[in-house]
C-alpha atoms as a PDB file:
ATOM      1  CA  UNK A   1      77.063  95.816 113.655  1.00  0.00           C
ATOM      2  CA  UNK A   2      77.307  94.406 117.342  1.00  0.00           C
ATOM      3  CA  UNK A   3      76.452  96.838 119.995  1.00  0.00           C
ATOM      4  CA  UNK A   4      80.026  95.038 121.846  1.00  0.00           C
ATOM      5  CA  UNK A   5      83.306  95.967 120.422  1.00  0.00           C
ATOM      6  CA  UNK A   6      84.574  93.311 118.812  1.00  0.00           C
ATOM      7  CA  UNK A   7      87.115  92.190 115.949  1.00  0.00           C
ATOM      8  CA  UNK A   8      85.078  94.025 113.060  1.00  0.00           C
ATOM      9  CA  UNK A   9      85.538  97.105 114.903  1.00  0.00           C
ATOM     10  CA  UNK A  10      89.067  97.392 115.101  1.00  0.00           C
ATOM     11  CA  UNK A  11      89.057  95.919 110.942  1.00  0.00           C
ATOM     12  CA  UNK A  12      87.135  98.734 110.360  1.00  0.00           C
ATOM     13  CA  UNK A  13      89.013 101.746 112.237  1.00  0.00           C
ATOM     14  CA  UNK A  14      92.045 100.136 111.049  1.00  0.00           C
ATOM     15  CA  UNK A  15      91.172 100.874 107.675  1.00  0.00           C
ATOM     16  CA  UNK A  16      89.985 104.304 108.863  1.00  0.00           C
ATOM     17  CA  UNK A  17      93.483 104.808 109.845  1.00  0.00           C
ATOM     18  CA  UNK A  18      95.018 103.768 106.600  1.00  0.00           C
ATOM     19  CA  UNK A  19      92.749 106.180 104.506  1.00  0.00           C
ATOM     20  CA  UNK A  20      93.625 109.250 107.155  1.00  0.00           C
ATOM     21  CA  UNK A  21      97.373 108.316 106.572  1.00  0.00           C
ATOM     22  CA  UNK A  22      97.011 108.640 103.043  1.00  0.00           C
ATOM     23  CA  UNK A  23      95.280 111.800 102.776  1.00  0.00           C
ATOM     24  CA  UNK A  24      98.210 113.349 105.421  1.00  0.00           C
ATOM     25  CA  UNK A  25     100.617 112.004 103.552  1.00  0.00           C
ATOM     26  CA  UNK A  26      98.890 113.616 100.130  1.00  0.00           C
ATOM     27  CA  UNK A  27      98.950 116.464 102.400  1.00  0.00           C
ATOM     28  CA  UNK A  28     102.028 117.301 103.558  1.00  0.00           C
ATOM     29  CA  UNK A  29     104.101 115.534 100.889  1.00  0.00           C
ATOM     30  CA  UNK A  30     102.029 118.491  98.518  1.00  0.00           C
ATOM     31  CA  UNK A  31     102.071 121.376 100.207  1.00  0.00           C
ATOM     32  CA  UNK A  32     105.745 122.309 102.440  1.00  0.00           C
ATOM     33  CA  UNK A  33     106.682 123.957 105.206  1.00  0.00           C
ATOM     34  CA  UNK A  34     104.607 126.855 106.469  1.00  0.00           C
ATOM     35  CA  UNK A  35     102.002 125.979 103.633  1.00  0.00           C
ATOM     36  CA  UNK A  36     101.304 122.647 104.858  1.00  0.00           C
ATOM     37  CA  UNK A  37     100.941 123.936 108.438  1.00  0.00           C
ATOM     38  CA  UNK A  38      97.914 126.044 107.280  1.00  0.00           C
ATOM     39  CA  UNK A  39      96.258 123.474 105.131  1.00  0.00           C
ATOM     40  CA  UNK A  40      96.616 120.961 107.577  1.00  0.00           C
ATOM     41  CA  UNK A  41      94.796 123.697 110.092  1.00  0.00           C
ATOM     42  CA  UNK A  42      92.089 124.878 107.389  1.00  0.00           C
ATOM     43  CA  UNK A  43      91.083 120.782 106.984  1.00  0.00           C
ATOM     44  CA  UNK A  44      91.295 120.056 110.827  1.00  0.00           C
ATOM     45  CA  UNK A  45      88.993 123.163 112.021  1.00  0.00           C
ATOM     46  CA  UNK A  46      86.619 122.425 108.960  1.00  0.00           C
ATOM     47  CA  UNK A  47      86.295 118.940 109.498  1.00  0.00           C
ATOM     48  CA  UNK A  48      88.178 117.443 112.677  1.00  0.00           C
ATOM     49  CA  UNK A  49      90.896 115.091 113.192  1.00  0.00           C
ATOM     50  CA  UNK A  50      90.829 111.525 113.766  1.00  0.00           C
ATOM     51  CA  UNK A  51      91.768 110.072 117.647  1.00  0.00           C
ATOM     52  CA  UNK A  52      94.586 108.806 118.263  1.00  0.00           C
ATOM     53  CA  UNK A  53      95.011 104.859 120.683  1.00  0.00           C
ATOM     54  CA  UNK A  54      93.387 101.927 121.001  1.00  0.00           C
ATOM     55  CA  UNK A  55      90.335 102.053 120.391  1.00  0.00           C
ATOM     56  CA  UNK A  56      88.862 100.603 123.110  1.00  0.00           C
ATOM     57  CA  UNK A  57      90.293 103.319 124.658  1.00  0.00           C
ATOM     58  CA  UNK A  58      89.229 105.962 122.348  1.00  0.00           C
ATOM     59  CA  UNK A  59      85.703 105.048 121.068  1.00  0.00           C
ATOM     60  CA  UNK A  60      81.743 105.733 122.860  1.00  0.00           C
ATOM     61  CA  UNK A  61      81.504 101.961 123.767  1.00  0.00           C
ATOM     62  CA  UNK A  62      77.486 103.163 124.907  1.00  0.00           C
ATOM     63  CA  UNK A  63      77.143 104.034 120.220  1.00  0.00           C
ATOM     64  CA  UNK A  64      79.867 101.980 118.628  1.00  0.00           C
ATOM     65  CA  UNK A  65      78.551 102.290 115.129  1.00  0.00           C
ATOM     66  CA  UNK A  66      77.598 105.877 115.156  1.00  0.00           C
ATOM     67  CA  UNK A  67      81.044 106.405 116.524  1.00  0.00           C
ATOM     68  CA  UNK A  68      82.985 104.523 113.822  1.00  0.00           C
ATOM     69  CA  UNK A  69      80.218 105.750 111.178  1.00  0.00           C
ATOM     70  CA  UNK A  70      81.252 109.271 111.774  1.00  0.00           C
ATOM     71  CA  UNK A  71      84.839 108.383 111.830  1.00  0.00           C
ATOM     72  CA  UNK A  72      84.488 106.669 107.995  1.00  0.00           C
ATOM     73  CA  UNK A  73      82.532 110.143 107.118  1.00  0.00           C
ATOM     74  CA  UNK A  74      85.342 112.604 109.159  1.00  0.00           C
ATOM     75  CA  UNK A  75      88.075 110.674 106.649  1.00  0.00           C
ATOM     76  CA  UNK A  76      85.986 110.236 103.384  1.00  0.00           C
ATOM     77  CA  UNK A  77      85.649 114.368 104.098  1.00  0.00           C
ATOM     78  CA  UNK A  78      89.441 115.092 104.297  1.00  0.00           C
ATOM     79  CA  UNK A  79      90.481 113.177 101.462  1.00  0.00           C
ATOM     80  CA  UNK A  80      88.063 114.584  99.423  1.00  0.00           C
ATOM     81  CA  UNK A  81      88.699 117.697 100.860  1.00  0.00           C
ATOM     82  CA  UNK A  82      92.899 117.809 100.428  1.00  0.00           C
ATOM     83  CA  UNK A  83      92.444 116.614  96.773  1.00  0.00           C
ATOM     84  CA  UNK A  84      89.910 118.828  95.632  1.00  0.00           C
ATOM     85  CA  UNK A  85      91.794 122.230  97.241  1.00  0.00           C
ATOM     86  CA  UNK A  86      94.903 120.807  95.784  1.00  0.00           C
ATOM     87  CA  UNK A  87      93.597 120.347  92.298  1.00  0.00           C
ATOM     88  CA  UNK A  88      92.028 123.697  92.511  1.00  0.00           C
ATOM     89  CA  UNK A  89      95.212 125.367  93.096  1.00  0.00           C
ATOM     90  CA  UNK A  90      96.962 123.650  90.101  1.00  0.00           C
ATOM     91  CA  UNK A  91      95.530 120.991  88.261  1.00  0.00           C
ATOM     92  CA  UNK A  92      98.789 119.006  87.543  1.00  0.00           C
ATOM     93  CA  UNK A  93      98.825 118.540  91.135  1.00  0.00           C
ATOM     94  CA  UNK A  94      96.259 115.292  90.409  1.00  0.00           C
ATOM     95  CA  UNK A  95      99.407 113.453  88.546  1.00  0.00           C
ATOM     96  CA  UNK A  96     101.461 114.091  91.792  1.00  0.00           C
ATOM     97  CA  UNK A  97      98.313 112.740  93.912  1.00  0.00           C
ATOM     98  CA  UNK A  98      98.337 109.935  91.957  1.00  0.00           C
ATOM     99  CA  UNK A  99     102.030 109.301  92.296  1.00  0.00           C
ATOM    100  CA  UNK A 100     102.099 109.514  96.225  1.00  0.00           C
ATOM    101  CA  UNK A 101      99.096 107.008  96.267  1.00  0.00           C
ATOM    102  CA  UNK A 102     100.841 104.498  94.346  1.00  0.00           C
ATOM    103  CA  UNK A 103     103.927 104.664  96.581  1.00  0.00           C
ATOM    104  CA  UNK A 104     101.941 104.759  99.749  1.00  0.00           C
ATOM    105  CA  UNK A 105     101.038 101.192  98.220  1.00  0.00           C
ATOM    106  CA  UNK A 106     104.171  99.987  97.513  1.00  0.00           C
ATOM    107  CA  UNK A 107     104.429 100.407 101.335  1.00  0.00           C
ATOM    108  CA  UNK A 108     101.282  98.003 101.893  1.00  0.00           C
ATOM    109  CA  UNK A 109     102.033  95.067  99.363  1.00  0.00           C
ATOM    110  CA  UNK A 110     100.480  92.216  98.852  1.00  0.00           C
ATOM    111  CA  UNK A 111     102.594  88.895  99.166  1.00  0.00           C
ATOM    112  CA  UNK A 112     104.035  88.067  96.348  1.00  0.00           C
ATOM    113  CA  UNK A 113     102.335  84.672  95.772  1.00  0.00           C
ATOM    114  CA  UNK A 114      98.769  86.200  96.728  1.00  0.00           C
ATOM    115  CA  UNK A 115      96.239  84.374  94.281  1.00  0.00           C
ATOM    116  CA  UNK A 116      93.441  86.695  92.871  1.00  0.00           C
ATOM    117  CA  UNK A 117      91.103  85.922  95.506  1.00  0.00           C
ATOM    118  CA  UNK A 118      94.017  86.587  98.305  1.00  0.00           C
ATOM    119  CA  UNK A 119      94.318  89.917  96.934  1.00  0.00           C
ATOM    120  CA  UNK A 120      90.892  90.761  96.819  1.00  0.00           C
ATOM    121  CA  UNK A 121      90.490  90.078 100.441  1.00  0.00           C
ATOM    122  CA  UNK A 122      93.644  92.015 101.002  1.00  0.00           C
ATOM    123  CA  UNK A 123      92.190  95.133  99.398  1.00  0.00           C
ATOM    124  CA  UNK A 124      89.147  94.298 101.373  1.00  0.00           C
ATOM    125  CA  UNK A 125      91.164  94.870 104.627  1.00  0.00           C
ATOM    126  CA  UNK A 126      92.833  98.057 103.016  1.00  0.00           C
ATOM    127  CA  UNK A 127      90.533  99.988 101.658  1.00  0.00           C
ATOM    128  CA  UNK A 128      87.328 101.755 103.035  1.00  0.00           C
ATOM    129  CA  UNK A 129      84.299 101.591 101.482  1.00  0.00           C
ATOM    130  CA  UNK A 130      81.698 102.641 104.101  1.00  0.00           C
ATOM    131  CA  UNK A 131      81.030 100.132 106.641  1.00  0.00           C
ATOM    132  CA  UNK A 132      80.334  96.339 106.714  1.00  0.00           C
ATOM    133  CA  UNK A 133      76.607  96.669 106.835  1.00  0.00           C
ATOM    134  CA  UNK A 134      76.863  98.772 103.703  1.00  0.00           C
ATOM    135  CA  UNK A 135      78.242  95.757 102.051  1.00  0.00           C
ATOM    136  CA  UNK A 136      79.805  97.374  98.756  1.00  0.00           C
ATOM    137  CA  UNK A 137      81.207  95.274  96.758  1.00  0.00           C
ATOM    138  CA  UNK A 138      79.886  91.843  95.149  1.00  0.00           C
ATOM    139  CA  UNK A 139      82.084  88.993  93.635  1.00  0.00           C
ATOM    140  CA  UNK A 140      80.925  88.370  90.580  1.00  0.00           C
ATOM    141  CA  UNK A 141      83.763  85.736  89.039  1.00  0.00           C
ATOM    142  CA  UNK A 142      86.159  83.536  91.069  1.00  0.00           C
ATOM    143  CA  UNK A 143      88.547  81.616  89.234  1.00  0.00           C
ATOM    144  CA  UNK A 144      91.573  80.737  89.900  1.00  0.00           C
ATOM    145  CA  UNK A 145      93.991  83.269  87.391  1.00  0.00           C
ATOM    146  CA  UNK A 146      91.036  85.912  88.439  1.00  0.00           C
ATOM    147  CA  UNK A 147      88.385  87.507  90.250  1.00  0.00           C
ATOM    148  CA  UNK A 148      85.661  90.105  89.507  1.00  0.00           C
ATOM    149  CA  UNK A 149      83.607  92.207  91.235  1.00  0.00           C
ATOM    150  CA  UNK A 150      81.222  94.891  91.205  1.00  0.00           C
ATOM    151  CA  UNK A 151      80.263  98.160  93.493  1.00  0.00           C
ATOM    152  CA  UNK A 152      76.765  98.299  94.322  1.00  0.00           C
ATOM    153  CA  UNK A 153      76.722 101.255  95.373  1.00  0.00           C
ATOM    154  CA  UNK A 154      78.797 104.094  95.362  1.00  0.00           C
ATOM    155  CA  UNK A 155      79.089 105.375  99.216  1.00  0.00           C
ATOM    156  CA  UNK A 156      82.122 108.142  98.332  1.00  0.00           C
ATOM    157  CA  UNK A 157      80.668 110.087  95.561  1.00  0.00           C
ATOM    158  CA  UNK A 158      78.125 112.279  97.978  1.00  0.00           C
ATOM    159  CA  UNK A 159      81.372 113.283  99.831  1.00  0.00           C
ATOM    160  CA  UNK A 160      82.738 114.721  97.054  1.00  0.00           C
ATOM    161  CA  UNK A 161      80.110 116.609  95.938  1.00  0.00           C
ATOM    162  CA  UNK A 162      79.694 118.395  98.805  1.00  0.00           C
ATOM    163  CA  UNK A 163      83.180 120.205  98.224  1.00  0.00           C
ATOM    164  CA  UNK A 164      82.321 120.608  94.326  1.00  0.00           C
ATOM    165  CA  UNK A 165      84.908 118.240  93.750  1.00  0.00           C
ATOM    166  CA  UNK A 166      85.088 115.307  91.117  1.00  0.00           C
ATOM    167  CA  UNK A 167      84.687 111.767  91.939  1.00  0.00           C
ATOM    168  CA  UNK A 168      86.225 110.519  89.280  1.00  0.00           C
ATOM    169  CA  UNK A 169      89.634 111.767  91.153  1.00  0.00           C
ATOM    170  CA  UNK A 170      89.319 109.639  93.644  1.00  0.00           C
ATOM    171  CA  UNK A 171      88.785 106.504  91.790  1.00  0.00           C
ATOM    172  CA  UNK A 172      91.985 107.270  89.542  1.00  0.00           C
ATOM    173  CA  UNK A 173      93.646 107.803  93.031  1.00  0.00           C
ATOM    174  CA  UNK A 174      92.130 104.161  94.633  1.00  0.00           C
ATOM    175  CA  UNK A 175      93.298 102.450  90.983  1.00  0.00           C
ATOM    176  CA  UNK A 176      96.832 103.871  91.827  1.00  0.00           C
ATOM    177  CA  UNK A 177      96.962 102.990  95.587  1.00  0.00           C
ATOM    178  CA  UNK A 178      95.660  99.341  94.396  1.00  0.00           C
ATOM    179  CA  UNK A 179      98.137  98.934  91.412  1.00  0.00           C
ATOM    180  CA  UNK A 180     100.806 100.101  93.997  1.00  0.00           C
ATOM    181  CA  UNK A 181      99.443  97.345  96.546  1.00  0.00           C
ATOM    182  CA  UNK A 182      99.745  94.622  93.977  1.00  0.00           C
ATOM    183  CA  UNK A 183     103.412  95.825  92.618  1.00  0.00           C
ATOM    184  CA  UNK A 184     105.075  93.664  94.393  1.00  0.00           C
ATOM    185  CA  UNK A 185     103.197  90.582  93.013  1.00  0.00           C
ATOM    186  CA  UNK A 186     102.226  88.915  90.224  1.00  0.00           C
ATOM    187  CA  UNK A 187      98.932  89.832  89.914  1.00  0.00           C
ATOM    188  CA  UNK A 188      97.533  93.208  87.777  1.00  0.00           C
ATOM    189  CA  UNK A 189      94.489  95.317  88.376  1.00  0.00           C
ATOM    190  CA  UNK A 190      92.171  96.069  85.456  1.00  0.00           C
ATOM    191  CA  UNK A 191      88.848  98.041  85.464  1.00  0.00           C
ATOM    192  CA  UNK A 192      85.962  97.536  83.081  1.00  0.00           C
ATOM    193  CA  UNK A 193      84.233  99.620  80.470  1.00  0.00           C
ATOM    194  CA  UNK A 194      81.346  98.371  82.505  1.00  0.00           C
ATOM    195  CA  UNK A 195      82.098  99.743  85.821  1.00  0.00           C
ATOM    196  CA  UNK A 196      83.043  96.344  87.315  1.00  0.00           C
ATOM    197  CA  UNK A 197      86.823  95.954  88.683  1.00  0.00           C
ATOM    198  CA  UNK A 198      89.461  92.749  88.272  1.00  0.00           C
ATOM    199  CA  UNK A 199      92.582  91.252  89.720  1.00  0.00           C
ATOM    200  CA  UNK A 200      94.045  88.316  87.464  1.00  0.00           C
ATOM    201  CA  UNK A 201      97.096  86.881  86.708  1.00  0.00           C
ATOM    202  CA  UNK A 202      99.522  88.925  84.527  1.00  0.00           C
END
């Protein structure tokens, strides 16, 4: 990454931004009144909370991309975190997760006439998956009714087991948040029995 702040910078702490809203909203739509209070306290003394501006304002212009990488680790950390303590407490809690990802979605929708391709670069601006050096995920069919990709490598899963939790809940919760992205539309997210993901054409 460039050692100027730029455009990718604020396309990456933007999506920063929209993965911290979703874990607060998992958060405090989960746990009310005095309860939320001292979850949201537990989560900010264990791992820290996220700054607040511009971010030219806001970041160590002198180590942009340690700055930002820290930021994508201090959010990968509280999702996993809020999920994981709110599973633990009662497992039907996941379905409820999965329910206030798909709405937080329907709050981020693609346009309705988005091709496949449109939507994948949509989700691109969305959702975090490490940063843009990590490059994560790898076309692997464009068509027109569809497009395919793959992860190369999965940059969320040592995250979650550092809190003991299970990856495979936050992959159930990123399928929701994307099928809620792409309600408004006429497109429909599918993923593989061999790992890879698709938007096409209903």
């Amino acid at each position: 990454m460039s050692a100027f702040l730029g455009p990718i910078h604020t396309w990456l702490f933007n999506k920063i931004k929209i993965q911290d809203e979703l874990t607060q909203l998992i958060v405090t739509q989960m746990n009310a009144g005095e309860g939320n209070e001292d979850f949201l306290q537990q989560m900010d003394k264990r791992y820290g909370t996220l700054e607040t501006g511009e971010l030219a304002e806001i970041i160590d212009e002198s180590n942009i991309h340690g700055w930002l990488q820290e930021r994508v680790s201090l959010v990968e950390n509280r999702l996993a975190y809020a999920v994981t303590m709110l599973i633990e407490e009662n497992i039907s809690n996941i379905e409820k997760i999965y329910d206030i990802a798909y709405k937080f979605g329907m709050e981020h929708v693609v346009e309705s006439s988005a091709a496949p391709k449109d939507a994948f670069e949509y989700l691109e601006n969305i959702l975090l998956n490490g940063m843009p050096c990590d490059r994560v995920n790898e076309i692997s069919v464009d068509e027109a009714d569809r497009i395919v990709w793959i992860q190369r490598t999965d940059i969320h899963k040592s995250y979650w087991d550092m809190i003991h939790g299970n990856i495979e809940y936050y992959y159930k919760i990123r399928e929701a948040l994307i099928k809620g992205l792409l309600s408004g539309s006429r497109l429909e997210f599918n993923l593989h029995e061999d790992g890879s993901f698709e938007i096409r054409e209903k």
